[in-house]
Protein backbone atom coordinates (compact mmCIF):
# COMPACT_ATOMS: atom_id res chain seq x y z
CA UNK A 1 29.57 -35.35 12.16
CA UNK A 2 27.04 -32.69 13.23
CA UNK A 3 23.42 -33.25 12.70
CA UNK A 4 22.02 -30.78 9.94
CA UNK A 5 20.81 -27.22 10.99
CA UNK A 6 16.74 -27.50 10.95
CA UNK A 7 16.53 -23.96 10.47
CA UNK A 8 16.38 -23.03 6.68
CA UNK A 9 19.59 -20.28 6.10
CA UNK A 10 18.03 -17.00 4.64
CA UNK A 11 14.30 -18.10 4.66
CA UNK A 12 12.59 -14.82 6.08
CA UNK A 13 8.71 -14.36 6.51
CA UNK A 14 7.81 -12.81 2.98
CA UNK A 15 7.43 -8.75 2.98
CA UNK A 16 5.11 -6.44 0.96
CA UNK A 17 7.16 -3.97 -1.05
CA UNK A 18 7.25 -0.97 -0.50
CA UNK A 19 4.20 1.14 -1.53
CA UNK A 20 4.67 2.10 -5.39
CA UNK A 21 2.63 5.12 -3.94
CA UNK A 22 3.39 8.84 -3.87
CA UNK A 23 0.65 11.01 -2.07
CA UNK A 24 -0.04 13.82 -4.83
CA UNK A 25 -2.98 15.74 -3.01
CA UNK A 26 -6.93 15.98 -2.80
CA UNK A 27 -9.73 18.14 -4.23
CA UNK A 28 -12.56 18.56 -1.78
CA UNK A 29 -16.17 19.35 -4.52
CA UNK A 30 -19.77 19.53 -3.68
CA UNK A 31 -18.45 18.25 -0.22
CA UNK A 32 -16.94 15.30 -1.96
CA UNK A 33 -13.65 14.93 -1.66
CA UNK A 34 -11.02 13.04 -4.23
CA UNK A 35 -7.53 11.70 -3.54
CA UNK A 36 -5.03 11.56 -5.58
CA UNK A 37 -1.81 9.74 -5.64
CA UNK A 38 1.23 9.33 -8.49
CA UNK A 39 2.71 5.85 -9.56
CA UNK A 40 5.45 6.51 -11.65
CA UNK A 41 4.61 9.25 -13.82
CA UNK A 42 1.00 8.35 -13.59
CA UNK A 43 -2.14 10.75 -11.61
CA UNK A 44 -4.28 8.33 -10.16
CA UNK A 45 -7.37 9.42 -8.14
CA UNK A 46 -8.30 6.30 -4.79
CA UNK A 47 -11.57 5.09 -3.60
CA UNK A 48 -11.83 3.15 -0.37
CA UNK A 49 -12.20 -0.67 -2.09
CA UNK A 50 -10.67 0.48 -5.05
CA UNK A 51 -7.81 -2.20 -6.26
CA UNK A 52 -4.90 -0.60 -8.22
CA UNK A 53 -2.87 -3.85 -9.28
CA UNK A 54 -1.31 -5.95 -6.14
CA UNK A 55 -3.37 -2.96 -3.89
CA UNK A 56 -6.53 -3.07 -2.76
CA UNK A 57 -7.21 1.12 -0.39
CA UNK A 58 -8.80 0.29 2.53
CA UNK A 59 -9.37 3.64 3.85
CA UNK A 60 -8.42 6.72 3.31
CA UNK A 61 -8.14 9.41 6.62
CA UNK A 62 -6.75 12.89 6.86
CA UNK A 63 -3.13 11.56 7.81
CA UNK A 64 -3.10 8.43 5.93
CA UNK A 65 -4.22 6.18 3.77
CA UNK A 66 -4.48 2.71 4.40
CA UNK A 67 -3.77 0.03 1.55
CA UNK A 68 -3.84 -3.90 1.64
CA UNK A 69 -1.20 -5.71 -0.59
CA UNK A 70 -3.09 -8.49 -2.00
CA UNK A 71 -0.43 -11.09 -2.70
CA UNK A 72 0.76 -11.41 1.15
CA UNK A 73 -2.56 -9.77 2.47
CA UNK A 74 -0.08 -7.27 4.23
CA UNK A 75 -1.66 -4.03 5.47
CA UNK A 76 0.58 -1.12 4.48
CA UNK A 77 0.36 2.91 5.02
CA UNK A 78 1.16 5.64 3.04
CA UNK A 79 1.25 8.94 5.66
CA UNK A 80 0.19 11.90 3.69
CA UNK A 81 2.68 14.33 5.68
């Protein structure tokens, strides 16, 4: 009789979802500029620190922006290409 396997069949290192996150566009005003991304069907405008359920936006640059999926602590990027 063989000794048991120690390695756990089909246990992988958990993975952040993908980003529920469509880039949607900005509006630069009064030098202040305002990003805007759709979820779903829904318009919804980021802020570095701003959490939007399981994401937290960590930064937002002119190619990407940068989000933190709280549950795993996962950093994820949307490009904005």
């Amino acid at each position: 009789e063989k000794p048991a396997s120690t390695k756990a069949a089909g246990v992988e290192k958990p993975v952040a979802p993908p980003l529920p996150f469509q880039y949607f566009g900005r509006l630069t005003e009064n030098g202040k500029t305002e990003v805007y991304v759709m979820r779903g069907d829904e318009l919804i405008t980021l802020a570095p620190g701003q959490k939007i359920g399981d994401y937290r936006v960590e930064q937002i640059a002119d190619a990407s922006i940068s989000f933190t999926y709280l549950p795993l602590k996962m950093k994820q990027t949307l490009d904005l290409k």
